[in-house]
Protein backbone atom coordinates (compact mmCIF):
# COMPACT_ATOMS: atom_id res chain seq x y z
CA UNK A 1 -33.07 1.86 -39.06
CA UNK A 2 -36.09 -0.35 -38.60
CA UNK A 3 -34.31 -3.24 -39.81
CA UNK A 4 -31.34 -2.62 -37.67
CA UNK A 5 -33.11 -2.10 -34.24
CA UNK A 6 -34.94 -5.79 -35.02
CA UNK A 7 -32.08 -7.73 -36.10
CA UNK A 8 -28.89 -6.64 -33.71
CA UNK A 9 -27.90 -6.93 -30.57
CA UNK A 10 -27.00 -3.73 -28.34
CA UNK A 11 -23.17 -3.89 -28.24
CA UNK A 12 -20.49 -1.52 -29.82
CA UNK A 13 -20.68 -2.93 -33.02
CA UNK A 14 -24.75 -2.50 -33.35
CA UNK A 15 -23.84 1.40 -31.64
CA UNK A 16 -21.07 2.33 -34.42
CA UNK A 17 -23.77 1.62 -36.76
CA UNK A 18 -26.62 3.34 -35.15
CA UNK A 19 -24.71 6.09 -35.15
CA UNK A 20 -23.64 6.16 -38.97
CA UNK A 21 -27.33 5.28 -40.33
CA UNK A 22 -28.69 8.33 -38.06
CA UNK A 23 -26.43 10.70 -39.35
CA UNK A 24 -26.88 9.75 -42.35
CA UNK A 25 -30.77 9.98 -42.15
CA UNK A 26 -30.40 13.02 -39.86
CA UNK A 27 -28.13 15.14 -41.05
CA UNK A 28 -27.91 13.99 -45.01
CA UNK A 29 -23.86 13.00 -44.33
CA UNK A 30 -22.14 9.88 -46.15
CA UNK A 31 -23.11 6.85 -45.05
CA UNK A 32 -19.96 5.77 -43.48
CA UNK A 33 -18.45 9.39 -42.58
CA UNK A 34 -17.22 8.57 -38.80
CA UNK A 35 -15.13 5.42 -40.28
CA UNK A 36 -13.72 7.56 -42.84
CA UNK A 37 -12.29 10.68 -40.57
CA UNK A 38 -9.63 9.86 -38.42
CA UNK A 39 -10.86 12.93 -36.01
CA UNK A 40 -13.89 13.36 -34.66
CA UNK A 41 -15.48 13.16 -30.63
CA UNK A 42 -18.33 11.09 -29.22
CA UNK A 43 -20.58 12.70 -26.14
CA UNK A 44 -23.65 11.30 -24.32
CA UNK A 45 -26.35 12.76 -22.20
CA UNK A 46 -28.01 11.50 -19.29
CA UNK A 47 -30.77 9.90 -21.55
CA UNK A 48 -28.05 7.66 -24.07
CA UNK A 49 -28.29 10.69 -26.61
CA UNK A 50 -25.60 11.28 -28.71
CA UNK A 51 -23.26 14.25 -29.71
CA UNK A 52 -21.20 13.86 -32.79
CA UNK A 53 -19.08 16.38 -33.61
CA UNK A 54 -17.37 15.98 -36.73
CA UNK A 55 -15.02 18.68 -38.50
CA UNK A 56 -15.86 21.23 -36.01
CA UNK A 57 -19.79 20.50 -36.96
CA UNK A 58 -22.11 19.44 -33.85
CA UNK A 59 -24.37 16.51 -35.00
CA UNK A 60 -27.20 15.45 -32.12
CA UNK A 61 -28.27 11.25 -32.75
CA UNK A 62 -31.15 10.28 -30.79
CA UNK A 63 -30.25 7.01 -27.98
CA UNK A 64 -32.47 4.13 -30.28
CA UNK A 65 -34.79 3.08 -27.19
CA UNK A 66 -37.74 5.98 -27.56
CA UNK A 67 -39.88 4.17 -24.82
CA UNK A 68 -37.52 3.73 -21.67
CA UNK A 69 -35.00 6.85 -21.96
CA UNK A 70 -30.95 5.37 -21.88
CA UNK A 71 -31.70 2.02 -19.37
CA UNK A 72 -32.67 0.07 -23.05
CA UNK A 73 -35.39 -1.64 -23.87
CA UNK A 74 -38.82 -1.70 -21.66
CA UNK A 75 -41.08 -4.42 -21.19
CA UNK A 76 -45.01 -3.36 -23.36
């Protein structure tokens, strides 16, 4: 995750893989399970958080900018 936050850029591609490393690490599924199913819906909240919900299953994946809530990164 680390390693991914320091070498991408912010764009759909870097997102799609945010998504599948966190739940991965979050919620112990496959690596690659949103590329795999064919069906499954994508929410956000006011603060870039993520809903996943995958074969009826709610998965939450935190927005990757802890410091400055869903406007990205913030100047230290």
């Amino acid at each position: 995750m680390i390693k991914l936050l320091d070498d991408r850029q912010r764009d759909d591609a870097f997102e799609a893989e945010w998504i599948s490393i966190s739940l991965a690490y979050f919620h112990g599924l496959p690596r690659r399970v949103s590329k795999k199913l064919k069906h499954f819906s994508l929410s956000t909240d006011a603060d870039g958080n993520f809903l996943v919900l995958l074969n009826g299953n709610a998965s939450f994946v935190p927005q990757w900018d802890f410091r400055s809530g869903a406007d990205g990164p913030s100047a230290i």
